[in-house]
C-alpha atoms as a PDB file:
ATOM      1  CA  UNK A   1     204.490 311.485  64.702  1.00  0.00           C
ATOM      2  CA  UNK A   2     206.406 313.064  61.874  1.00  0.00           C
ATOM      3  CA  UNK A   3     209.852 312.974  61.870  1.00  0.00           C
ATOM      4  CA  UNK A   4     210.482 316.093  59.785  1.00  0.00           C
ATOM      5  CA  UNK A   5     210.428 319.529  61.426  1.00  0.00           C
ATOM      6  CA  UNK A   6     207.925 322.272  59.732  1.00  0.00           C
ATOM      7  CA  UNK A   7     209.656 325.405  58.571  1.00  0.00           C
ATOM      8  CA  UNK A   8     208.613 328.273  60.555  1.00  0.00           C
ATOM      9  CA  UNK A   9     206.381 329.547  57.074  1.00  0.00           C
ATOM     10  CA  UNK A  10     204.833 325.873  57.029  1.00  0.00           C
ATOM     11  CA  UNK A  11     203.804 326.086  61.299  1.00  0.00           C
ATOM     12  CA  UNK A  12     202.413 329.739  61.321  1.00  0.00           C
ATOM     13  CA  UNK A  13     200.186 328.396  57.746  1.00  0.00           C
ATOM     14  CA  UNK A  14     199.361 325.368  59.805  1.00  0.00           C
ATOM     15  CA  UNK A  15     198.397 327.268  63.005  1.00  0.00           C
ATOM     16  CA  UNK A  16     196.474 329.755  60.978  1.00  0.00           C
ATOM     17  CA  UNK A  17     194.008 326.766  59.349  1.00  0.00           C
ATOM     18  CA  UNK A  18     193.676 325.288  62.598  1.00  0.00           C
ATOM     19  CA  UNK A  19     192.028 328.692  64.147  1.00  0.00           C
ATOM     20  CA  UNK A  20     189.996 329.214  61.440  1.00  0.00           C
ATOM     21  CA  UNK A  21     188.595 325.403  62.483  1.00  0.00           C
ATOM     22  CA  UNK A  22     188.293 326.299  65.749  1.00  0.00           C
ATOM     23  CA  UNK A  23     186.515 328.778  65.036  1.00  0.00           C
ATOM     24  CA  UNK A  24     184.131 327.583  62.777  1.00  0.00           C
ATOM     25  CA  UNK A  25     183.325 324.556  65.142  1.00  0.00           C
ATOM     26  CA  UNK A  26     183.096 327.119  68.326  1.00  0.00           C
ATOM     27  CA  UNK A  27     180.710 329.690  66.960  1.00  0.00           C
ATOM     28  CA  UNK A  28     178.731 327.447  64.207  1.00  0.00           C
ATOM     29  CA  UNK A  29     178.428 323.814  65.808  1.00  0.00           C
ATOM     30  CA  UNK A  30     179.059 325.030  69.248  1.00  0.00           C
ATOM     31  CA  UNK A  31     181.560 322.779  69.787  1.00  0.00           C
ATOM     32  CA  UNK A  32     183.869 323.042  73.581  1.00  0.00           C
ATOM     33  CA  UNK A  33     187.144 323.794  73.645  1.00  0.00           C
ATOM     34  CA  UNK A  34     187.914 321.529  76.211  1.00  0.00           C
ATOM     35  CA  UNK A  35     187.276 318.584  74.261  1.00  0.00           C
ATOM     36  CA  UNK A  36     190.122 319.467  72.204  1.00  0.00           C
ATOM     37  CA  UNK A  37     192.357 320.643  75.222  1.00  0.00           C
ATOM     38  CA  UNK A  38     192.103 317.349  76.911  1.00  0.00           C
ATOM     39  CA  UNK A  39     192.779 315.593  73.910  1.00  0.00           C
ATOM     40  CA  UNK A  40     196.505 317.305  73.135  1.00  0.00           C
ATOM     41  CA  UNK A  41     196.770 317.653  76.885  1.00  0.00           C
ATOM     42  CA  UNK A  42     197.005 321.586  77.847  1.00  0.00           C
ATOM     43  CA  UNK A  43     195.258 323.556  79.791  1.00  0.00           C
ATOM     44  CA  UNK A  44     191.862 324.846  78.354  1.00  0.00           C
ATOM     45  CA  UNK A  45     193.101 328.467  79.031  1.00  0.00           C
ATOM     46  CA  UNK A  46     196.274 328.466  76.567  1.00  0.00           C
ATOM     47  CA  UNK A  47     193.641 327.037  73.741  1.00  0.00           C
ATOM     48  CA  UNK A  48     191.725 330.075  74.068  1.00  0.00           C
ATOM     49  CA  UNK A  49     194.755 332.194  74.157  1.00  0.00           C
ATOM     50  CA  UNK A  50     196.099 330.520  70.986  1.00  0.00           C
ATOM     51  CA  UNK A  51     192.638 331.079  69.614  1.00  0.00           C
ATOM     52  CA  UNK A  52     192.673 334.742  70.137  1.00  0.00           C
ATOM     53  CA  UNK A  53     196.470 335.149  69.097  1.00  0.00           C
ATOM     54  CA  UNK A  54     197.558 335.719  72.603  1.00  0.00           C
ATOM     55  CA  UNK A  55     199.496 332.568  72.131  1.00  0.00           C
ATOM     56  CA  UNK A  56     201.144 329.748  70.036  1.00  0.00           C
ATOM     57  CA  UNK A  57     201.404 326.095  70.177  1.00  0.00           C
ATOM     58  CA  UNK A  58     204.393 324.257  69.728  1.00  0.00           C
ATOM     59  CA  UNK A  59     204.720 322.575  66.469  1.00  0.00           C
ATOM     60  CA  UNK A  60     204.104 318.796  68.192  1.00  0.00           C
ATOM     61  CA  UNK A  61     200.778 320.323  69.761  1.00  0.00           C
ATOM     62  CA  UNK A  62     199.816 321.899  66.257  1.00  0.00           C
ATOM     63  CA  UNK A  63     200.549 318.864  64.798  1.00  0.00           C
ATOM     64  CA  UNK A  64     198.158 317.007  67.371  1.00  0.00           C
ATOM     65  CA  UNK A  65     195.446 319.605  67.257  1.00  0.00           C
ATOM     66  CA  UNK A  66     195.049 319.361  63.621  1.00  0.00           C
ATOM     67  CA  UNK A  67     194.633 315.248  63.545  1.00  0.00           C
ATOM     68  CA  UNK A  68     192.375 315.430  66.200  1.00  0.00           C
ATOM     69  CA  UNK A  69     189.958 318.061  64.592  1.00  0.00           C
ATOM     70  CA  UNK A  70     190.431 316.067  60.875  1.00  0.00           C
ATOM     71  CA  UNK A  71     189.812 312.626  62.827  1.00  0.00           C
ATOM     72  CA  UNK A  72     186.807 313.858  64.961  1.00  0.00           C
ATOM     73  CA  UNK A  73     185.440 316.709  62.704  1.00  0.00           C
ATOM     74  CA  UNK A  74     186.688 316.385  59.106  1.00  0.00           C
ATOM     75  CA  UNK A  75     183.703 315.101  57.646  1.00  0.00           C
ATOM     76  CA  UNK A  76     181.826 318.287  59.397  1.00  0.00           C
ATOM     77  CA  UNK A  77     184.465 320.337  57.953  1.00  0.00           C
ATOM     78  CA  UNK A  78     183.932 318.752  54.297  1.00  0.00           C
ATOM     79  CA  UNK A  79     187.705 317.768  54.624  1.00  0.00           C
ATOM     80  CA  UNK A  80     188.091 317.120  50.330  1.00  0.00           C
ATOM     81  CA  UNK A  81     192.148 317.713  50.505  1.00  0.00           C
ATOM     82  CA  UNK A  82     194.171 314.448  49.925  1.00  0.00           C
ATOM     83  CA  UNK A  83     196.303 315.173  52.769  1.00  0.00           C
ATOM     84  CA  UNK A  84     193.168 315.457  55.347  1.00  0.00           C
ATOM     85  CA  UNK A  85     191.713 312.338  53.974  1.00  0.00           C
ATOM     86  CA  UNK A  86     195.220 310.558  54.347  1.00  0.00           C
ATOM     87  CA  UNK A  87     195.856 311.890  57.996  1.00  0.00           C
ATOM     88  CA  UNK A  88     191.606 310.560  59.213  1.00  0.00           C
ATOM     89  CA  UNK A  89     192.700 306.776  58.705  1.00  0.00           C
END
């Protein structure tokens, strides 16, 4: 995991893009939630929640979220940024 801490800017930017991809994958390519809850390990519940705004993530489960959606999903997502393509490896 990365050793430098996000700036409080850089997480709610970060948290932000990975709602939008939620999003997209929930309501376009019907993907479940729960695949995605399992996978950083919290409850399905608090994934909606942070979906909806009700609730955040902390930065290590934001962090998580985001290479597991690039790794599983980038290529769905037409991924093109350097930093996407560097974090799917």
């Amino acid at each position: 995991m990365n050793s430098k801490k996000l700036t409080a800017e850089e997480l709610t930017e970060k948290q932000e893009k990975v709602k939008a991809w939620l999003h997209v994958l929930d309501k376009i390519y019907g993907v479940k939630m729960t695949i995605f809850s399992k996978a950083i390990g919290v409850h399905n519940q608090n994934l909606h929640n942070f979906r909806k705004g009700k609730r955040g993530l902390t930065e290590e489960k934001t962090v998580l979220l985001e290479k597991v959606i690039v790794r599983k999903y980038g290529r769905l997502l037409m991924l093109e940024d350097s930093d996407y393509e560097i974090l799917s490896k």
